[in-house]
PDB file of N, CA and C in Angstrom:
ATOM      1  N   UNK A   1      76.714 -66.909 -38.790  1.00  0.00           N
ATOM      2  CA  UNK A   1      77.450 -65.832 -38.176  1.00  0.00           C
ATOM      3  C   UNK A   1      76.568 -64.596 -38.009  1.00  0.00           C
ATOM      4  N   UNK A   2      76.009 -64.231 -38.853  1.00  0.00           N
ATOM      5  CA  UNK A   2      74.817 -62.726 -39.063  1.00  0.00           C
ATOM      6  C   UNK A   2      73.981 -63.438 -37.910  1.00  0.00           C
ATOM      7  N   UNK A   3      73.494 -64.532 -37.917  1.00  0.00           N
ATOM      8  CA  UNK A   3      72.069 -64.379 -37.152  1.00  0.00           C
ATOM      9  C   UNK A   3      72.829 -64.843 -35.526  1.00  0.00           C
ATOM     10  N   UNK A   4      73.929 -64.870 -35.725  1.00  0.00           N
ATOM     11  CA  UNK A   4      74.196 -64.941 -34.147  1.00  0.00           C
ATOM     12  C   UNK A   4      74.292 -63.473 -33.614  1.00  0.00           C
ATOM     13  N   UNK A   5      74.867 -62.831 -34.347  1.00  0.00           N
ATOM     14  CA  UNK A   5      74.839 -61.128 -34.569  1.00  0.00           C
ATOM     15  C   UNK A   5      73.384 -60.292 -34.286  1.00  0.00           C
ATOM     16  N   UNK A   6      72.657 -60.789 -35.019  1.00  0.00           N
ATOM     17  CA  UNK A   6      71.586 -59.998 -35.223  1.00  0.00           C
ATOM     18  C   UNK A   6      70.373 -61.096 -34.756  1.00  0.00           C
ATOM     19  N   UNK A   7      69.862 -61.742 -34.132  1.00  0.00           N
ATOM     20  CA  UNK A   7      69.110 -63.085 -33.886  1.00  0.00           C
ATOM     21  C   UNK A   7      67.602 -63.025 -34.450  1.00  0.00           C
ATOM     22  N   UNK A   8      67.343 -61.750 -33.648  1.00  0.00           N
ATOM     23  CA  UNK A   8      65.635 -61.147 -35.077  1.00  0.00           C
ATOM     24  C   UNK A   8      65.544 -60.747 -36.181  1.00  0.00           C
ATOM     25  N   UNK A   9      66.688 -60.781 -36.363  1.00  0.00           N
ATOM     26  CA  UNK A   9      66.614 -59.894 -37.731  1.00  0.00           C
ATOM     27  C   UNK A   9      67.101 -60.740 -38.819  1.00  0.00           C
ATOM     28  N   UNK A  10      67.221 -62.253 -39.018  1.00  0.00           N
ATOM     29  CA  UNK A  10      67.460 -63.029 -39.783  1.00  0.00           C
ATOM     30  C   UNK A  10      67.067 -64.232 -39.324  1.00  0.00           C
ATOM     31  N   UNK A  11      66.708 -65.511 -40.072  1.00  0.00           N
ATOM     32  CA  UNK A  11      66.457 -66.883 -39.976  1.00  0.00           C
ATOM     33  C   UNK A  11      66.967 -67.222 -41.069  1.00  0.00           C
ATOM     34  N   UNK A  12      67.394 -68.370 -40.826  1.00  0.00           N
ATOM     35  CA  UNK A  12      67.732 -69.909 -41.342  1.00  0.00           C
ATOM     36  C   UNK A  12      66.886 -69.943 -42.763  1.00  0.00           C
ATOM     37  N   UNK A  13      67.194 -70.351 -43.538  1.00  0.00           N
ATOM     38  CA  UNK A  13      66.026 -70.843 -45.165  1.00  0.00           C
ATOM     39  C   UNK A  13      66.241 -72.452 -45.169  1.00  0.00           C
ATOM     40  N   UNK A  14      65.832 -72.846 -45.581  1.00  0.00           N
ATOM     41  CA  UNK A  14      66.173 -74.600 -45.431  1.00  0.00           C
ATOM     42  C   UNK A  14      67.265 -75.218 -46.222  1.00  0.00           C
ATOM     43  N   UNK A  15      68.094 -74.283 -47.016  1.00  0.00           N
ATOM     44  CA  UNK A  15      69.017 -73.961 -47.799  1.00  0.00           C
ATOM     45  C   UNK A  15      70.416 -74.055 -46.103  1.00  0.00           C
ATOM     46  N   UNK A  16      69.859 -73.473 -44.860  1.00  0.00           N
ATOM     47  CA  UNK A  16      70.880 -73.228 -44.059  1.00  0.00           C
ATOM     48  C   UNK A  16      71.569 -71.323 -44.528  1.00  0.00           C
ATOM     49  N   UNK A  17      70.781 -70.716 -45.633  1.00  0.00           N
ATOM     50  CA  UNK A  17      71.259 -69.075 -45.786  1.00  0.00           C
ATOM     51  C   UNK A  17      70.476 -68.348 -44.961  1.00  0.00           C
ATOM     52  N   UNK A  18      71.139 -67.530 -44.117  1.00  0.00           N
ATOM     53  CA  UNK A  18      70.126 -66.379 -43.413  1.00  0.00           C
ATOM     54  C   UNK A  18      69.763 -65.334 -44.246  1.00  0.00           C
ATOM     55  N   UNK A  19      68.359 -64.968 -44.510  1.00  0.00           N
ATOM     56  CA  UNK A  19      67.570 -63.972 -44.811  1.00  0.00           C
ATOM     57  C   UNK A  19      67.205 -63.027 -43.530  1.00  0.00           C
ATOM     58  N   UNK A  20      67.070 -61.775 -44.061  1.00  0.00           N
ATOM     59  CA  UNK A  20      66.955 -60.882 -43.059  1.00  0.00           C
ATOM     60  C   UNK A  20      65.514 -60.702 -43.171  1.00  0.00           C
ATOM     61  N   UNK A  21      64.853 -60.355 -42.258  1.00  0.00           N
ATOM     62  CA  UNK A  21      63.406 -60.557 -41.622  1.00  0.00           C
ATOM     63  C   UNK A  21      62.485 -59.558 -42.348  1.00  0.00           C
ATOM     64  N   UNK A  22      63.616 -57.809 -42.446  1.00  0.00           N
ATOM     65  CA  UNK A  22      62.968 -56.960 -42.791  1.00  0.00           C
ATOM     66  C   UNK A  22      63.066 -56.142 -41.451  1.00  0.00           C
ATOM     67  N   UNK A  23      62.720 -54.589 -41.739  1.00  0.00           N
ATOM     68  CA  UNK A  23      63.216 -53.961 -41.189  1.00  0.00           C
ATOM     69  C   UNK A  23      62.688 -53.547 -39.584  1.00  0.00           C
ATOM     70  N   UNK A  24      63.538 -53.117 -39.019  1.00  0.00           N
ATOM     71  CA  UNK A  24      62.502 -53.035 -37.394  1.00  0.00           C
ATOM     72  C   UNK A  24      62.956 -54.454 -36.402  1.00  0.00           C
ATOM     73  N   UNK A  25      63.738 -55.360 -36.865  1.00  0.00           N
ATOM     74  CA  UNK A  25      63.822 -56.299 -36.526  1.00  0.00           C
ATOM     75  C   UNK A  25      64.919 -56.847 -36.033  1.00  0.00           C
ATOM     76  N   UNK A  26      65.903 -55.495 -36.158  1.00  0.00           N
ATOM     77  CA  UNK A  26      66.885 -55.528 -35.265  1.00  0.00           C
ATOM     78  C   UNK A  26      67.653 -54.129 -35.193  1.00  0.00           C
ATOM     79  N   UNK A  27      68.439 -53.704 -33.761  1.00  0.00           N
ATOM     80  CA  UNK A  27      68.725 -52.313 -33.717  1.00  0.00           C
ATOM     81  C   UNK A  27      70.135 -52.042 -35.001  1.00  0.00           C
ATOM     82  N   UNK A  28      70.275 -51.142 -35.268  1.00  0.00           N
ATOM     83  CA  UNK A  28      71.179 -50.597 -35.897  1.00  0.00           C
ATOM     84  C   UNK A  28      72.497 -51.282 -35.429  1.00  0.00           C
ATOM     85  N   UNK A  29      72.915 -51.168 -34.324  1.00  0.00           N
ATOM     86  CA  UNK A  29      74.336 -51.977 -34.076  1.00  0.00           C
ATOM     87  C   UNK A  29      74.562 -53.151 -34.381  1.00  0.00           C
ATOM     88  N   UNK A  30      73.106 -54.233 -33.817  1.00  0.00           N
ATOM     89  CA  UNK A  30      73.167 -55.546 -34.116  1.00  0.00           C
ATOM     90  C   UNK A  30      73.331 -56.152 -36.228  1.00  0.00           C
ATOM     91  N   UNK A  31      72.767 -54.788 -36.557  1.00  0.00           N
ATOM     92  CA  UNK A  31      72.742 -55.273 -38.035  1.00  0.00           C
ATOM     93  C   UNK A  31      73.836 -54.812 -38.540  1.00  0.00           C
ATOM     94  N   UNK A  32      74.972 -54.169 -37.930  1.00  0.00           N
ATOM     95  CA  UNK A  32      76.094 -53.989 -38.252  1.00  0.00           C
ATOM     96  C   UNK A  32      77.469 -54.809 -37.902  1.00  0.00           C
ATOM     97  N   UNK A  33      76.993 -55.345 -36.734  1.00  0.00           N
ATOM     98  CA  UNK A  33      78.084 -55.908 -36.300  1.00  0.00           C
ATOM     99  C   UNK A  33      77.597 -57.413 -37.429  1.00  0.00           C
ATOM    100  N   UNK A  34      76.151 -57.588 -37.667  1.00  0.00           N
ATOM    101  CA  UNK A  34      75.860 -58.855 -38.412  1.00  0.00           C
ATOM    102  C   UNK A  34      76.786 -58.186 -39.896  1.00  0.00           C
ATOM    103  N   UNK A  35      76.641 -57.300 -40.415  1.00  0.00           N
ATOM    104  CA  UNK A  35      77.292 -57.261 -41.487  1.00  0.00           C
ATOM    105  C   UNK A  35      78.890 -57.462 -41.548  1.00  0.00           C
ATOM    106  N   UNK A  36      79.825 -57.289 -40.104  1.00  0.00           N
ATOM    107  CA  UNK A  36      81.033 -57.326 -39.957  1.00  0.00           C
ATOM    108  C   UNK A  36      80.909 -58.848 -40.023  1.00  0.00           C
ATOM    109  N   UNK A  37      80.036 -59.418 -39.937  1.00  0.00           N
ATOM    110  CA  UNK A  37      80.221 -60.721 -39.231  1.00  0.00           C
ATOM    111  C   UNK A  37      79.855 -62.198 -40.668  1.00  0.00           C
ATOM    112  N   UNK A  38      79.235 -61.218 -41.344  1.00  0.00           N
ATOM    113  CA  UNK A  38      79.294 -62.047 -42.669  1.00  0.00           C
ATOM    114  C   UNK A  38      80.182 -62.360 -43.281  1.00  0.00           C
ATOM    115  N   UNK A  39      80.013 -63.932 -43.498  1.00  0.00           N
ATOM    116  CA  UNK A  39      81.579 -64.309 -43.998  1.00  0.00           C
ATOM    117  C   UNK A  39      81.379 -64.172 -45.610  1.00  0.00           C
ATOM    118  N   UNK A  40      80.378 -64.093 -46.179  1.00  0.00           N
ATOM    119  CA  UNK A  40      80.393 -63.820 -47.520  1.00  0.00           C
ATOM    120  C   UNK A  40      80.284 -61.984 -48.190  1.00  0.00           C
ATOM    121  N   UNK A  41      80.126 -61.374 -46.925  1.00  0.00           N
ATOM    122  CA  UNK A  41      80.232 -60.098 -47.123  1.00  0.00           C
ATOM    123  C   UNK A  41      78.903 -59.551 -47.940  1.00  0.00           C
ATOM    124  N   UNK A  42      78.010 -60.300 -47.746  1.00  0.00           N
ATOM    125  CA  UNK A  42      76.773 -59.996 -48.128  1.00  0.00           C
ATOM    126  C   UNK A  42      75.628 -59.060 -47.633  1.00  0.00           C
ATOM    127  N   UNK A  43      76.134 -58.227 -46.747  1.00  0.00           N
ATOM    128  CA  UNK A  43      74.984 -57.703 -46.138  1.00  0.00           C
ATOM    129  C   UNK A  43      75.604 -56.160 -45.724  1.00  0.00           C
ATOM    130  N   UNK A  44      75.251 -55.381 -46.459  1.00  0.00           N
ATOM    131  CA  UNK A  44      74.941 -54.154 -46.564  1.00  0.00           C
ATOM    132  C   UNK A  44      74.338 -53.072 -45.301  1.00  0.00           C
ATOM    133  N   UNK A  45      74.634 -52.328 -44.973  1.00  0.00           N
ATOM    134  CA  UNK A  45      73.495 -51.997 -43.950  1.00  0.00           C
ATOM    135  C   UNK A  45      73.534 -50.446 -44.286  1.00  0.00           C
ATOM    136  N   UNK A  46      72.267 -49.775 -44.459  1.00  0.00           N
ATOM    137  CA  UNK A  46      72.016 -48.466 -45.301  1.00  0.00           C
ATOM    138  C   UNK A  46      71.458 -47.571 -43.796  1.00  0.00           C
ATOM    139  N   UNK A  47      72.153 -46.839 -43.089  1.00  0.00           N
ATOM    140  CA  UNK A  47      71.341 -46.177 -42.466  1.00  0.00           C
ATOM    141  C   UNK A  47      70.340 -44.993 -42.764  1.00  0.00           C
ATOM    142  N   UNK A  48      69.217 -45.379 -41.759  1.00  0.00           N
ATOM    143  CA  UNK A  48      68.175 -43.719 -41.988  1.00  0.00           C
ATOM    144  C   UNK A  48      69.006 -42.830 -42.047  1.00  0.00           C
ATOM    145  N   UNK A  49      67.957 -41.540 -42.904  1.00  0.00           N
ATOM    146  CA  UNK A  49      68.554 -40.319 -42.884  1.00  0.00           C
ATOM    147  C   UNK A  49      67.484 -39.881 -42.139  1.00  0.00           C
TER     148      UNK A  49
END
């Protein structure tokens, strides 16, 4: 669900869990709507100040 959300900014682990790439790797909206979009509610998103 996140990496359909966010597509650079996470991959697959061979587990099938998306890890996020690190930062720069996807815009602010996309890593938010990936966090709405987590079904385990795992993903946080801290904006710059």
């Amino acid at each position: 669900m996140c990496k359909q959300a966010a597509p650079r900014a996470f991959k697959l682990n061979k587990n099938g869990q998306a890890e996020f790439q690190g930062p720069g790797t996807g815009s602010l909206q996309e890593l938010n709507d990936a966090a709405d979009a987590c079904p385990m509610s795992a993903i946080t998103v801290i904006a710059p100040t």
